[in-house]
PDB file of N, CA and C in Angstrom:
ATOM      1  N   UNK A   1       0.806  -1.196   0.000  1.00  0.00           N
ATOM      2  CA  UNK A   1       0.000   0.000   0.000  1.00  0.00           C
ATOM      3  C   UNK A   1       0.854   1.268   0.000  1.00  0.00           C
ATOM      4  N   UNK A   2       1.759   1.254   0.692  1.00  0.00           N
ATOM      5  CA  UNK A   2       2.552   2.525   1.148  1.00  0.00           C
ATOM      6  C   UNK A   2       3.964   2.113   0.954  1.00  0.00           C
ATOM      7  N   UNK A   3       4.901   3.085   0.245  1.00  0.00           N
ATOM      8  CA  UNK A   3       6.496   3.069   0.284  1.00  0.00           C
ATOM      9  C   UNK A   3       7.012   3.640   1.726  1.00  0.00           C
ATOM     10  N   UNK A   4       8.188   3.801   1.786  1.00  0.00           N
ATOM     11  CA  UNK A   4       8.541   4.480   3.041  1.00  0.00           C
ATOM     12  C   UNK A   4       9.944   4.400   2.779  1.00  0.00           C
ATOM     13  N   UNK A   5      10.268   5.790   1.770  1.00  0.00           N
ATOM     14  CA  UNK A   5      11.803   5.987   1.667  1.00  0.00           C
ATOM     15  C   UNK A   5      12.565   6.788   2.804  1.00  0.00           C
ATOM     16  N   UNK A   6      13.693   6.492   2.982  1.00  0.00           N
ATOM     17  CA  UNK A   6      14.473   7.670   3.941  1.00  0.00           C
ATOM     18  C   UNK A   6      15.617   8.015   3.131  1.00  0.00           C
ATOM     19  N   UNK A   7      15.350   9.718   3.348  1.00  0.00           N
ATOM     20  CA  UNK A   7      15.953  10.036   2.755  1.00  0.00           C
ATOM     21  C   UNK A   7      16.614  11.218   3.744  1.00  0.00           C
ATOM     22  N   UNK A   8      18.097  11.834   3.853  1.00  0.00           N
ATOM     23  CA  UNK A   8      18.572  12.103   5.093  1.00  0.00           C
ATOM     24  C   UNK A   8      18.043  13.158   5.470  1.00  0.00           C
ATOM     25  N   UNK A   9      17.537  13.073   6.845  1.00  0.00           N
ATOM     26  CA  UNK A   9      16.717  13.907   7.837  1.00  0.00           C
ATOM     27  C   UNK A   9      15.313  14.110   7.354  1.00  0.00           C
ATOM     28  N   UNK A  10      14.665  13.355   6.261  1.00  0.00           N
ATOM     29  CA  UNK A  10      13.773  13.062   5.892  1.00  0.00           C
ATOM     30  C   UNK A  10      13.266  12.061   5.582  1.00  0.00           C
ATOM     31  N   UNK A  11      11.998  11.099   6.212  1.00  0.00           N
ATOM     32  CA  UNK A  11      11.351   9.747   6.011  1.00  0.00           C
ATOM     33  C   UNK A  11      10.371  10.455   4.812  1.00  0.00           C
ATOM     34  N   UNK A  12      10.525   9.882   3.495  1.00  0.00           N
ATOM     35  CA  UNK A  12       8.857  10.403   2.625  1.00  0.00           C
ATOM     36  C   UNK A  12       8.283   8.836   2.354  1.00  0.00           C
ATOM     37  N   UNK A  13       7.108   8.899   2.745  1.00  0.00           N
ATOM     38  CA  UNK A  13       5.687   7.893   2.797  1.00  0.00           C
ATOM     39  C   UNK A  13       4.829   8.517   1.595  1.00  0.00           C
ATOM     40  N   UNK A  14       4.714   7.172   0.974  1.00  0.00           N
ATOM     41  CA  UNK A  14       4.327   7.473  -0.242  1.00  0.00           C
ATOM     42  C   UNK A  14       3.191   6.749  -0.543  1.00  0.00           C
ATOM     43  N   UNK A  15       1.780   6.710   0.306  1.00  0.00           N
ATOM     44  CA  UNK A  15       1.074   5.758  -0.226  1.00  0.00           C
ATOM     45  C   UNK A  15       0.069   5.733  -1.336  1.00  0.00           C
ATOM     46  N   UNK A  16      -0.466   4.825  -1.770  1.00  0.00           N
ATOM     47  CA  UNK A  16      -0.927   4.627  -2.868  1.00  0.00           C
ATOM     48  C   UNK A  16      -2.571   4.313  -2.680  1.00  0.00           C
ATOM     49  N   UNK A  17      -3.338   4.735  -3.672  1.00  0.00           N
ATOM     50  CA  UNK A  17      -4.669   4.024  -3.655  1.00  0.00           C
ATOM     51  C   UNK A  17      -5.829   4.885  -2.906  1.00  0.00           C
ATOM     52  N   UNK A  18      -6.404   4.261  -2.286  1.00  0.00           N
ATOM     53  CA  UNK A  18      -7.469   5.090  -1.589  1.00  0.00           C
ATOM     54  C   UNK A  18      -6.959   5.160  -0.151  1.00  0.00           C
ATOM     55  N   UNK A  19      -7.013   6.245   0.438  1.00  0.00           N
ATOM     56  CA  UNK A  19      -6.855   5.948   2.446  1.00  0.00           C
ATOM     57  C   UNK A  19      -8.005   6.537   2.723  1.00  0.00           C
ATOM     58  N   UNK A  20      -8.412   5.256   3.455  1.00  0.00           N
ATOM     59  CA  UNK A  20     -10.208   5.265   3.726  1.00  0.00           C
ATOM     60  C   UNK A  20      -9.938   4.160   4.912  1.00  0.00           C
ATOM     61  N   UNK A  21     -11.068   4.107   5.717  1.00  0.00           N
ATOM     62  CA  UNK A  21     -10.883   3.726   6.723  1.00  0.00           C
ATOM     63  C   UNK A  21     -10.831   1.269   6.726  1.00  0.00           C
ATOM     64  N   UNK A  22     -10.799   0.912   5.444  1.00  0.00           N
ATOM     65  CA  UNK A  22      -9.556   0.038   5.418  1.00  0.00           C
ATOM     66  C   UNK A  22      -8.358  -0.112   6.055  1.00  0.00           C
ATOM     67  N   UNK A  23      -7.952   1.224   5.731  1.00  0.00           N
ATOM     68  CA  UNK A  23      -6.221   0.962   5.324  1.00  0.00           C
ATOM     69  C   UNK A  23      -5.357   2.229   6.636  1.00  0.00           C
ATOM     70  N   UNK A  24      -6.246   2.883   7.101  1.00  0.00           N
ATOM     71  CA  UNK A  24      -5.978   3.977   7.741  1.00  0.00           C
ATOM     72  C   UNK A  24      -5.297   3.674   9.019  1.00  0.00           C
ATOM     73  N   UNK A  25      -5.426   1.858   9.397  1.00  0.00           N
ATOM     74  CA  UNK A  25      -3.973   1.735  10.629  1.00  0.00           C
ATOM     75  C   UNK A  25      -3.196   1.173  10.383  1.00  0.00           C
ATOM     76  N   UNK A  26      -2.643   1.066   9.361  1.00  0.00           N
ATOM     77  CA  UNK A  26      -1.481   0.720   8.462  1.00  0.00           C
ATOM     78  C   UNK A  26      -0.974   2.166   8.463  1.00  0.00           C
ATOM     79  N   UNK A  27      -1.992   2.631   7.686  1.00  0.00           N
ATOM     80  CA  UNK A  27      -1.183   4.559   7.250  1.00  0.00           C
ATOM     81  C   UNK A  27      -0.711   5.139   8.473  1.00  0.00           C
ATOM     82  N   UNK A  28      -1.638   5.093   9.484  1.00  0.00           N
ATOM     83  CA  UNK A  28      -1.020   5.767  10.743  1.00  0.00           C
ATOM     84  C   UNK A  28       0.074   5.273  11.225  1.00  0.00           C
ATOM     85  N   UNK A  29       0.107   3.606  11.604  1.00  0.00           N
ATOM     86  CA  UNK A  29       1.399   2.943  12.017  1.00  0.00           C
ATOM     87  C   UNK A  29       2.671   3.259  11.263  1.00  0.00           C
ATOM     88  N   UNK A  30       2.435   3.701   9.599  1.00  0.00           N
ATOM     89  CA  UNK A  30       3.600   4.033   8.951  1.00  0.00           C
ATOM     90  C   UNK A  30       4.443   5.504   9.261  1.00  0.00           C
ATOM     91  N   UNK A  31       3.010   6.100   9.183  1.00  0.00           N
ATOM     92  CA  UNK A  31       3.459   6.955  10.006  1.00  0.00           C
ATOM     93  C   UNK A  31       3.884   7.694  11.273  1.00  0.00           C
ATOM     94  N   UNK A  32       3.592   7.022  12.265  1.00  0.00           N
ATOM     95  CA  UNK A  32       4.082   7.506  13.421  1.00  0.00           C
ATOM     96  C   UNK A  32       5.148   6.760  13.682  1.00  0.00           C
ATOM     97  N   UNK A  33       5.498   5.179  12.985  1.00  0.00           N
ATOM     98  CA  UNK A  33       7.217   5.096  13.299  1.00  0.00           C
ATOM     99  C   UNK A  33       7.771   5.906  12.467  1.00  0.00           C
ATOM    100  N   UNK A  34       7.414   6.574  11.380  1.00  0.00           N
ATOM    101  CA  UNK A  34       8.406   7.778  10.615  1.00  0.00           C
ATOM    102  C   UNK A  34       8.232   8.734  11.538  1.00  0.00           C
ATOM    103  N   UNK A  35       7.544   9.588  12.449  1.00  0.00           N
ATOM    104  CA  UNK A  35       7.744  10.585  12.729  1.00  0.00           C
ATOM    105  C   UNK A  35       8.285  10.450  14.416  1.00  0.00           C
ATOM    106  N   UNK A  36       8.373   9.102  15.065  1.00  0.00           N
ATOM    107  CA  UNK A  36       8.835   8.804  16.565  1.00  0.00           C
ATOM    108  C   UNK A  36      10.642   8.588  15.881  1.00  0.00           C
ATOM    109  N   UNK A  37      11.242   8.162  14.873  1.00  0.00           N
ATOM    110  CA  UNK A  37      12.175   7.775  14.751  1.00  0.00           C
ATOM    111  C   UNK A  37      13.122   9.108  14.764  1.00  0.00           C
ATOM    112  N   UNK A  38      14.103   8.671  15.466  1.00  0.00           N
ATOM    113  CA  UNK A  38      15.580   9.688  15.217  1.00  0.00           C
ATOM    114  C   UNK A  38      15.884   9.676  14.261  1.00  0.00           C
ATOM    115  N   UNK A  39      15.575   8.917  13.288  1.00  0.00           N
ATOM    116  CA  UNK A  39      17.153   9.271  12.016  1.00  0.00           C
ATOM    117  C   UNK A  39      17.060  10.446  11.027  1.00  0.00           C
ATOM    118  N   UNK A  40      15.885  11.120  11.602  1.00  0.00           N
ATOM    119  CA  UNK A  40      15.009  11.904  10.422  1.00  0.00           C
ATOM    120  C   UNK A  40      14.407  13.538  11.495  1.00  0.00           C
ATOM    121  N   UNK A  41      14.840  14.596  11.276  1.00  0.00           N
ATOM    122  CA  UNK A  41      13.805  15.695  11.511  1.00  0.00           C
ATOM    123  C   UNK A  41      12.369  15.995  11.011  1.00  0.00           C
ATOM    124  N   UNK A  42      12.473  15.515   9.896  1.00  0.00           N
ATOM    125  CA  UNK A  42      10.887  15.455   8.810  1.00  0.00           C
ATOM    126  C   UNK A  42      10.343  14.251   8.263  1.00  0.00           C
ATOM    127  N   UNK A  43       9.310  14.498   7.934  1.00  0.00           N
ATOM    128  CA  UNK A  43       8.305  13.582   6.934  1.00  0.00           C
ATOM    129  C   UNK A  43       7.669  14.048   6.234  1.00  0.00           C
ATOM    130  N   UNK A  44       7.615  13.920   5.058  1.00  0.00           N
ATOM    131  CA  UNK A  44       7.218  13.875   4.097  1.00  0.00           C
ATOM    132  C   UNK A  44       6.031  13.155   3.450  1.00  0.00           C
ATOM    133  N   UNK A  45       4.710  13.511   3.410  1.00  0.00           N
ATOM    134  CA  UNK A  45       3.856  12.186   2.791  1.00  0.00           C
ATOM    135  C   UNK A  45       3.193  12.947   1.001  1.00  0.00           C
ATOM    136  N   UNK A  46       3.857  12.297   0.261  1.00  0.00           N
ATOM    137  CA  UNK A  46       3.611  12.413  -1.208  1.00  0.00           C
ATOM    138  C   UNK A  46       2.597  11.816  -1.593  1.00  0.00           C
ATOM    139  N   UNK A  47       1.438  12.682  -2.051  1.00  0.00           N
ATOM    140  CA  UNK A  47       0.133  11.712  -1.999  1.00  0.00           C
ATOM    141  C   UNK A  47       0.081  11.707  -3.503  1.00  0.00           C
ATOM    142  N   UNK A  48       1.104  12.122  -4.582  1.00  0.00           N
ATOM    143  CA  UNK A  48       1.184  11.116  -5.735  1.00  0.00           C
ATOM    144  C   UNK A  48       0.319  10.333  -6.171  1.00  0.00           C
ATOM    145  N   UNK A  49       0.391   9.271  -5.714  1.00  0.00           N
ATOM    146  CA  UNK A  49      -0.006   8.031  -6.072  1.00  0.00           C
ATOM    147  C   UNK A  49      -1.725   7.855  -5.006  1.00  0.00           C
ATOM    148  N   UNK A  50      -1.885   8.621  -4.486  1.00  0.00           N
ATOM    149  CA  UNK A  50      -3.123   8.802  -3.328  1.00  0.00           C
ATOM    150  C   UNK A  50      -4.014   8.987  -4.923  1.00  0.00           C
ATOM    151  N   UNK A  51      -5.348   8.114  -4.712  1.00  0.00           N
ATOM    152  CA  UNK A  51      -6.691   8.193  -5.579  1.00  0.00           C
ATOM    153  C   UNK A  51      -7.590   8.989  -4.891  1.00  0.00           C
ATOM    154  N   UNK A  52      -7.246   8.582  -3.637  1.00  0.00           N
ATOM    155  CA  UNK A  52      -8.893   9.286  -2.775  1.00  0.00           C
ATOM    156  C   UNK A  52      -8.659   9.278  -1.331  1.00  0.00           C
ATOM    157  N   UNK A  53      -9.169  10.413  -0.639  1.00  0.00           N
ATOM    158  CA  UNK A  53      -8.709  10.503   0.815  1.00  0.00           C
ATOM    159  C   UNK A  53     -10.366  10.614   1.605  1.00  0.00           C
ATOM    160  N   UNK A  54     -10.653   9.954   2.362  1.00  0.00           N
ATOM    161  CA  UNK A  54     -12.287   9.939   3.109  1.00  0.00           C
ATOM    162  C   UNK A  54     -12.140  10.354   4.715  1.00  0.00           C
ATOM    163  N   UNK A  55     -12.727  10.506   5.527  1.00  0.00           N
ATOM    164  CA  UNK A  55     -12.364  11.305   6.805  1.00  0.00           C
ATOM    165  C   UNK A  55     -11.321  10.499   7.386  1.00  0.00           C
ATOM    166  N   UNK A  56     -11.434   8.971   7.212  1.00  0.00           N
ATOM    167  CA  UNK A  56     -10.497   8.055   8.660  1.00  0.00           C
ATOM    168  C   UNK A  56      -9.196   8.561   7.364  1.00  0.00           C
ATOM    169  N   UNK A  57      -8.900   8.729   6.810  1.00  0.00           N
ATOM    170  CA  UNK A  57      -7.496   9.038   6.069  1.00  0.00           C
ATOM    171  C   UNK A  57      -6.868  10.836   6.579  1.00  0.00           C
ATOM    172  N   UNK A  58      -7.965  11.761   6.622  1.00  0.00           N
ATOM    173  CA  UNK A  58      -7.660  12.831   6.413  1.00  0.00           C
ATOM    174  C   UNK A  58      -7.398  12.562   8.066  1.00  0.00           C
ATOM    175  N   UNK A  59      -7.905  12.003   9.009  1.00  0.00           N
ATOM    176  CA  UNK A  59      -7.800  12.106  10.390  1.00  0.00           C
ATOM    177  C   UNK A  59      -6.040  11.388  10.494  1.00  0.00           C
ATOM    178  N   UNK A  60      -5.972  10.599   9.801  1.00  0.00           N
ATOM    179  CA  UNK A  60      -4.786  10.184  10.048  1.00  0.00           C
ATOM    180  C   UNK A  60      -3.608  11.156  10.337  1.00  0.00           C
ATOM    181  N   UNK A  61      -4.120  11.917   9.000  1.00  0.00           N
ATOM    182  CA  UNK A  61      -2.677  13.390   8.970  1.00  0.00           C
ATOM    183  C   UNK A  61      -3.210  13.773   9.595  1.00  0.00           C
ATOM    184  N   UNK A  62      -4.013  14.191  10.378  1.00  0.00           N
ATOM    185  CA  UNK A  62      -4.503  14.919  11.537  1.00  0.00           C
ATOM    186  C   UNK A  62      -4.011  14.869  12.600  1.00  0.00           C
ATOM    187  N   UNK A  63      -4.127  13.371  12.912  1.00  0.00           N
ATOM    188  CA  UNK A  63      -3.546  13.165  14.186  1.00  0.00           C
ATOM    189  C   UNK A  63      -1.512  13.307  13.993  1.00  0.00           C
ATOM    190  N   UNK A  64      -1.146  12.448  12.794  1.00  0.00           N
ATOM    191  CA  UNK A  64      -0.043  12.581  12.750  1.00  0.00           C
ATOM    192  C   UNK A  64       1.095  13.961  12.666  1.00  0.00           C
ATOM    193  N   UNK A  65       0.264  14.631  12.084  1.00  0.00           N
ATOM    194  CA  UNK A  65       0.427  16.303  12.231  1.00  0.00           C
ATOM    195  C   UNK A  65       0.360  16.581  13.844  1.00  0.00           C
ATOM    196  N   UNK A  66      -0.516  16.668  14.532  1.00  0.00           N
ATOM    197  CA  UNK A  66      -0.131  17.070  16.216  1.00  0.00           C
ATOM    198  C   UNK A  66       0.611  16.055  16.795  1.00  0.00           C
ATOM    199  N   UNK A  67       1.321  14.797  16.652  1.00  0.00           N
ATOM    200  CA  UNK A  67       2.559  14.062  17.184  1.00  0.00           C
ATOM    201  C   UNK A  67       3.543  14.256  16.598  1.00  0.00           C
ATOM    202  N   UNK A  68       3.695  14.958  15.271  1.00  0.00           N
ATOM    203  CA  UNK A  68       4.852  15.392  14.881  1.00  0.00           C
ATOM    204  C   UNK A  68       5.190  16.474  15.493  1.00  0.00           C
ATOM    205  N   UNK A  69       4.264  17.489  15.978  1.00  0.00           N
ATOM    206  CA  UNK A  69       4.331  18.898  16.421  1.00  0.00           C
ATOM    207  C   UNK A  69       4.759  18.702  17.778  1.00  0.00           C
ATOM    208  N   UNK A  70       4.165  17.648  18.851  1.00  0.00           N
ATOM    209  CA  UNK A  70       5.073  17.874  19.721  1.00  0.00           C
ATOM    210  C   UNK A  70       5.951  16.959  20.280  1.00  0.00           C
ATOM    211  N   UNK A  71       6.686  16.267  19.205  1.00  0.00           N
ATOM    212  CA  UNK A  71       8.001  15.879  18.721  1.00  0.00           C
ATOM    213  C   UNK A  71       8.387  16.776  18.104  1.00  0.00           C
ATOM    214  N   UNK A  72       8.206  18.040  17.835  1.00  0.00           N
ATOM    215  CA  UNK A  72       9.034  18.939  17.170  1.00  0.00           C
ATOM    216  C   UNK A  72       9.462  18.279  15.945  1.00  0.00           C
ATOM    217  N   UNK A  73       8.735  17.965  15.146  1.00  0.00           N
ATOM    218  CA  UNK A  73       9.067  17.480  13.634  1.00  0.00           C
ATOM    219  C   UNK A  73       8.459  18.063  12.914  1.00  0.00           C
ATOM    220  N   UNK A  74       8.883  18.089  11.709  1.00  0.00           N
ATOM    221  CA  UNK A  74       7.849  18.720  10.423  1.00  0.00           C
ATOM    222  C   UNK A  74       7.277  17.576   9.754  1.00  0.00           C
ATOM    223  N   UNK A  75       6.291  17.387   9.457  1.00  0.00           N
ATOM    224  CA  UNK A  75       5.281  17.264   8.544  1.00  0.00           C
ATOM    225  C   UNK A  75       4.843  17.798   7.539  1.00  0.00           C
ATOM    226  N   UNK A  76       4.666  17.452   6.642  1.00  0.00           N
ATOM    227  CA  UNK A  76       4.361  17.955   5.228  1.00  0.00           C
ATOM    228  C   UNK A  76       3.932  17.333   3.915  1.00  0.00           C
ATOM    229  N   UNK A  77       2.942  17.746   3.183  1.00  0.00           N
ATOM    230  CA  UNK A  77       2.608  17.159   2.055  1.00  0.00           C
ATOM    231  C   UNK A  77       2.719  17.386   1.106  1.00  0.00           C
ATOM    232  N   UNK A  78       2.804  16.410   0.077  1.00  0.00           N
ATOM    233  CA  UNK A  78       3.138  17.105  -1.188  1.00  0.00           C
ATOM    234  C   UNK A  78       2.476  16.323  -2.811  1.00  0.00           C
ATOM    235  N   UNK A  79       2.708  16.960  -3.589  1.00  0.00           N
ATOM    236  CA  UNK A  79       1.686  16.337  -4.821  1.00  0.00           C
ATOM    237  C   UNK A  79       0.665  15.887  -4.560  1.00  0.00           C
ATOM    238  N   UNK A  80      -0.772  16.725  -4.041  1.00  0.00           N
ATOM    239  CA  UNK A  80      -1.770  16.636  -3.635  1.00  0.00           C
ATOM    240  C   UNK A  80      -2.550  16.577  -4.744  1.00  0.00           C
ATOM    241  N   UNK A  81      -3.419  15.729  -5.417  1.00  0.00           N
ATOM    242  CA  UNK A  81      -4.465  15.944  -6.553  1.00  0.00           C
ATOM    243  C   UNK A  81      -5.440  17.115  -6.331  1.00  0.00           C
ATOM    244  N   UNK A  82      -5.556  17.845  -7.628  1.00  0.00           N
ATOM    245  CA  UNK A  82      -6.578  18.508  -7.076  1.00  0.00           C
ATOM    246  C   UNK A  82      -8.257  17.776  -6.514  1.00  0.00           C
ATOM    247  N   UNK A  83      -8.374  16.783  -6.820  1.00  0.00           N
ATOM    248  CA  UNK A  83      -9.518  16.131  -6.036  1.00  0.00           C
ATOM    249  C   UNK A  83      -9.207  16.118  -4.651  1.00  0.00           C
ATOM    250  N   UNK A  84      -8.650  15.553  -3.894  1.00  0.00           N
ATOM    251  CA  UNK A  84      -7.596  15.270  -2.589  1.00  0.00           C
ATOM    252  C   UNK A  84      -7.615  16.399  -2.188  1.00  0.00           C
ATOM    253  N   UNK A  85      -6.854  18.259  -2.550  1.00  0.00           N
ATOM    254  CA  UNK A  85      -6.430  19.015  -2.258  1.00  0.00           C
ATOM    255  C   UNK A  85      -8.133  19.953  -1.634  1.00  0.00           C
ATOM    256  N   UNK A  86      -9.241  19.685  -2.624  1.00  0.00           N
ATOM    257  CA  UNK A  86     -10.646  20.291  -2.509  1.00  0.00           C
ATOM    258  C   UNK A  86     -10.736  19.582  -0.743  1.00  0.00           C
ATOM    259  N   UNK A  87     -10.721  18.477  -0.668  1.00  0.00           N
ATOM    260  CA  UNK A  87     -10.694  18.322   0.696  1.00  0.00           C
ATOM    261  C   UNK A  87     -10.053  19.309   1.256  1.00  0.00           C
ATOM    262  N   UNK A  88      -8.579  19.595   1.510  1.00  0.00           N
ATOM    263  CA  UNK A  88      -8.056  20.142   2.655  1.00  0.00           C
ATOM    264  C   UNK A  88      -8.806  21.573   2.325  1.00  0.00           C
ATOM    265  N   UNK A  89      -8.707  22.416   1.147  1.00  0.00           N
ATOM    266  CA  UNK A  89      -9.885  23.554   1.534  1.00  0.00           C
ATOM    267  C   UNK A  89     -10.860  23.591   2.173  1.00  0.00           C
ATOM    268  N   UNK A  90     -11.680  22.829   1.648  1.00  0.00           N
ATOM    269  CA  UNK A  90     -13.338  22.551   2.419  1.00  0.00           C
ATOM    270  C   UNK A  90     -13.218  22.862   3.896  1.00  0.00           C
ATOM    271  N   UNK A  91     -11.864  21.919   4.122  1.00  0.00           N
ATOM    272  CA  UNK A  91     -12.193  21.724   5.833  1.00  0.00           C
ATOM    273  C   UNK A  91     -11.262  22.849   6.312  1.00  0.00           C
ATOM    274  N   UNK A  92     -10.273  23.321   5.556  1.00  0.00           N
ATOM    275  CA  UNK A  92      -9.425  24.411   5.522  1.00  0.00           C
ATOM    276  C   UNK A  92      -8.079  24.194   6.537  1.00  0.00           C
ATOM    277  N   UNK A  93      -7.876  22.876   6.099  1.00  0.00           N
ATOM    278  CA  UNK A  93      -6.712  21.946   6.958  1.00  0.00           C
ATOM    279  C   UNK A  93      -5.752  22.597   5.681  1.00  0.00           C
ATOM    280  N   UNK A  94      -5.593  23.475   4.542  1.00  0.00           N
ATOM    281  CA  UNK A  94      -4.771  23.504   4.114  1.00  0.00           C
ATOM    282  C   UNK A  94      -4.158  24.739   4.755  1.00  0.00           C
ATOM    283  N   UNK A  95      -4.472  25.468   5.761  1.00  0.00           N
ATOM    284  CA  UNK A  95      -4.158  26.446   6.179  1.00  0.00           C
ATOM    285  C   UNK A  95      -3.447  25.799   7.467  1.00  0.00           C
ATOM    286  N   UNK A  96      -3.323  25.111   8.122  1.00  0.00           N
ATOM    287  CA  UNK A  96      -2.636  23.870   8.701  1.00  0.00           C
ATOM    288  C   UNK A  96      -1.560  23.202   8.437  1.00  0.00           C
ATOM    289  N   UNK A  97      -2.061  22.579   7.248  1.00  0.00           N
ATOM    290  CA  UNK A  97      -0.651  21.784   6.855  1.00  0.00           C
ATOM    291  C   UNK A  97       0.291  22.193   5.740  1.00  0.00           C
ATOM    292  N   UNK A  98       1.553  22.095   5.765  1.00  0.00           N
ATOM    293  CA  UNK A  98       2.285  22.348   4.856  1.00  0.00           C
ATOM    294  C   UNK A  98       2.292  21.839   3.532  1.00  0.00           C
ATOM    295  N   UNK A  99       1.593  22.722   2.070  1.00  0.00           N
ATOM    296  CA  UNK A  99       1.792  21.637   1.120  1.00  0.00           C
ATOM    297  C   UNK A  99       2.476  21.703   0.273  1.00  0.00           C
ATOM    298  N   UNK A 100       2.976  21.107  -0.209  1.00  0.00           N
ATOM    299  CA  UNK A 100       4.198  21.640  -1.541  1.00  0.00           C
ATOM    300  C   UNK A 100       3.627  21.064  -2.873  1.00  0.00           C
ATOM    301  N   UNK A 101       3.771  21.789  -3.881  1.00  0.00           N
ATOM    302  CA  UNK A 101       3.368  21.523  -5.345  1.00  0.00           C
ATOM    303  C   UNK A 101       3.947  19.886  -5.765  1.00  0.00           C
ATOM    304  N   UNK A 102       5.201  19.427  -5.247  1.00  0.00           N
ATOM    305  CA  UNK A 102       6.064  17.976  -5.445  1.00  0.00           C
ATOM    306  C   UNK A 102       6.982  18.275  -4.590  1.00  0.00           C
ATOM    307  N   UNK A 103       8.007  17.138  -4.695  1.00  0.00           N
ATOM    308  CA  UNK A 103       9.312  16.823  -3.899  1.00  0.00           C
ATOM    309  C   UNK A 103      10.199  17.607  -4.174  1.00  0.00           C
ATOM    310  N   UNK A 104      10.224  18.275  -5.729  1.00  0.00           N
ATOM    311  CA  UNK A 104      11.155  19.197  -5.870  1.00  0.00           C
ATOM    312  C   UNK A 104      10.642  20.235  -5.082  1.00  0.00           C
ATOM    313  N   UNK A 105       9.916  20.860  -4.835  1.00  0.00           N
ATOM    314  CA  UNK A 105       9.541  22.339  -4.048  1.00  0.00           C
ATOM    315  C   UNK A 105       9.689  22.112  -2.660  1.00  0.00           C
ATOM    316  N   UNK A 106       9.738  20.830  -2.191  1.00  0.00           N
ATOM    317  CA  UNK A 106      10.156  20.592  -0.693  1.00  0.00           C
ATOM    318  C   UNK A 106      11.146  20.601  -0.569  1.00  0.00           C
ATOM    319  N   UNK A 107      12.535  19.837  -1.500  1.00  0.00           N
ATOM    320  CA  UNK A 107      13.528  20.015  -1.380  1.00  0.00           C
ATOM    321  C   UNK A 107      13.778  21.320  -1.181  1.00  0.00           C
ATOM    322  N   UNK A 108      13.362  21.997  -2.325  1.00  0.00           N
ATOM    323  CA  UNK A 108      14.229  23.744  -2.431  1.00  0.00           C
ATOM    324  C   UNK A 108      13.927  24.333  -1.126  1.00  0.00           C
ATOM    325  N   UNK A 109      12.868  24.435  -0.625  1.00  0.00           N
ATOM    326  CA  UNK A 109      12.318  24.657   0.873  1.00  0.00           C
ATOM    327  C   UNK A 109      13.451  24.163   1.716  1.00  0.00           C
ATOM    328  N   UNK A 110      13.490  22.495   1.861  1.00  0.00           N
ATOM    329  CA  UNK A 110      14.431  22.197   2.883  1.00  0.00           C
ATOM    330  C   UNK A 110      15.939  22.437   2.644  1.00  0.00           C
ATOM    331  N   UNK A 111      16.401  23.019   1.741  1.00  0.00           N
ATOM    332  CA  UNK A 111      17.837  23.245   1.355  1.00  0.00           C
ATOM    333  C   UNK A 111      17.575  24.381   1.764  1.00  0.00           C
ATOM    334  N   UNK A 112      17.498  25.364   1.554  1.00  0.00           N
ATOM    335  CA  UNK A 112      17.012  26.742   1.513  1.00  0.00           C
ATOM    336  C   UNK A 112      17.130  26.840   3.553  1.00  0.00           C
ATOM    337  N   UNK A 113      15.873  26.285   4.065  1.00  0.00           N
ATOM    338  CA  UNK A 113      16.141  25.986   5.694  1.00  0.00           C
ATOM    339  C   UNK A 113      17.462  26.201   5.971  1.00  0.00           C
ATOM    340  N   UNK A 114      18.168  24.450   5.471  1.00  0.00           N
ATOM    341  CA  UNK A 114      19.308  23.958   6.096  1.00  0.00           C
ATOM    342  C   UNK A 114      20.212  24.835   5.596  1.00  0.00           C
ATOM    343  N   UNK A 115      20.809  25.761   4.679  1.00  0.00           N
ATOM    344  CA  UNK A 115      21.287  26.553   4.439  1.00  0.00           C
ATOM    345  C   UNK A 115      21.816  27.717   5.166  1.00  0.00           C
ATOM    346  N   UNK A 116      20.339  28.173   5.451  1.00  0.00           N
ATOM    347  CA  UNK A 116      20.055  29.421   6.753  1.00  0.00           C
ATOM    348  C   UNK A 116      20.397  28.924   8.375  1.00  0.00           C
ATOM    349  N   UNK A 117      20.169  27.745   8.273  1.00  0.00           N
ATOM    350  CA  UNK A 117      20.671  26.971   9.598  1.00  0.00           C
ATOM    351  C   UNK A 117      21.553  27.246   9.928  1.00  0.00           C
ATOM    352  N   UNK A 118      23.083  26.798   9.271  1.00  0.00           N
ATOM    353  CA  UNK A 118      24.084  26.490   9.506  1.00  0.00           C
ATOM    354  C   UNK A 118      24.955  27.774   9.181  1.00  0.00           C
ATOM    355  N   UNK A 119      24.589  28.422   8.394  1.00  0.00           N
ATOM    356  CA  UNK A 119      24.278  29.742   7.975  1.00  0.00           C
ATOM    357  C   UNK A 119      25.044  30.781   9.547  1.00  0.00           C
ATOM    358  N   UNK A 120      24.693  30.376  10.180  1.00  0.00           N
ATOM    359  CA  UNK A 120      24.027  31.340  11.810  1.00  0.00           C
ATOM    360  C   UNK A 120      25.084  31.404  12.752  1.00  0.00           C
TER     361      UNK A 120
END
């Protein structure tokens, strides 16, 4: 159902298909060992390959969004369909969550960060 690359200081979860309340404790379990783990400051979930998101899916990033927050992690989404994306308006979770157009616009974001970081 779901990939789960690491990539450094970033886990991106990549699942596929519908997340509907099937599949939604799989999605969460994937995600909260990506966002409890050290090897990574961020996560990344690329909904790419996402067909369709129904409340037990959108609750997932919901919840996983406030355990990343106080783990002090980022969270973030990216390649949202515009079908998928009409959700987070509606409910206006896009004013909430971080979304990026793809992986390239997260990168430039997170280079850009780590840059200014070290920068200091």
């Amino acid at each position: 159902m779901q990939n789960v690359l690491i990539r450094p200081q970033t886990a991106v979860v990549r699942p596929c298909g519908c997340l509907n309340a099937t599949n939604a404790t799989e999605f969460q379990a994937q995600l909260t060992a990506a966002i409890l783990s050290e090897q990574h400051s961020a996560v990344l979930v690329d909904l790419s390959q996402a067909e369709a998101l129904d409340s037990a899916g959108l609750m997932v990033l919901v919840s996983s969004l406030r355990l990343a927050q106080r783990r002090n992690k980022r969270l973030s989404l990216c390649s949202v369909s515009a079908s998928i994306h009409i959700i987070f308006e509606l409910t206006q979770l896009d004013r909430v969550f971080e979304i990026f157009e793809n992986f390239a616009a997260f990168q430039a974001i997170s280079i850009g960060r780590n840059s200014i970081g070290t920068a200091a």
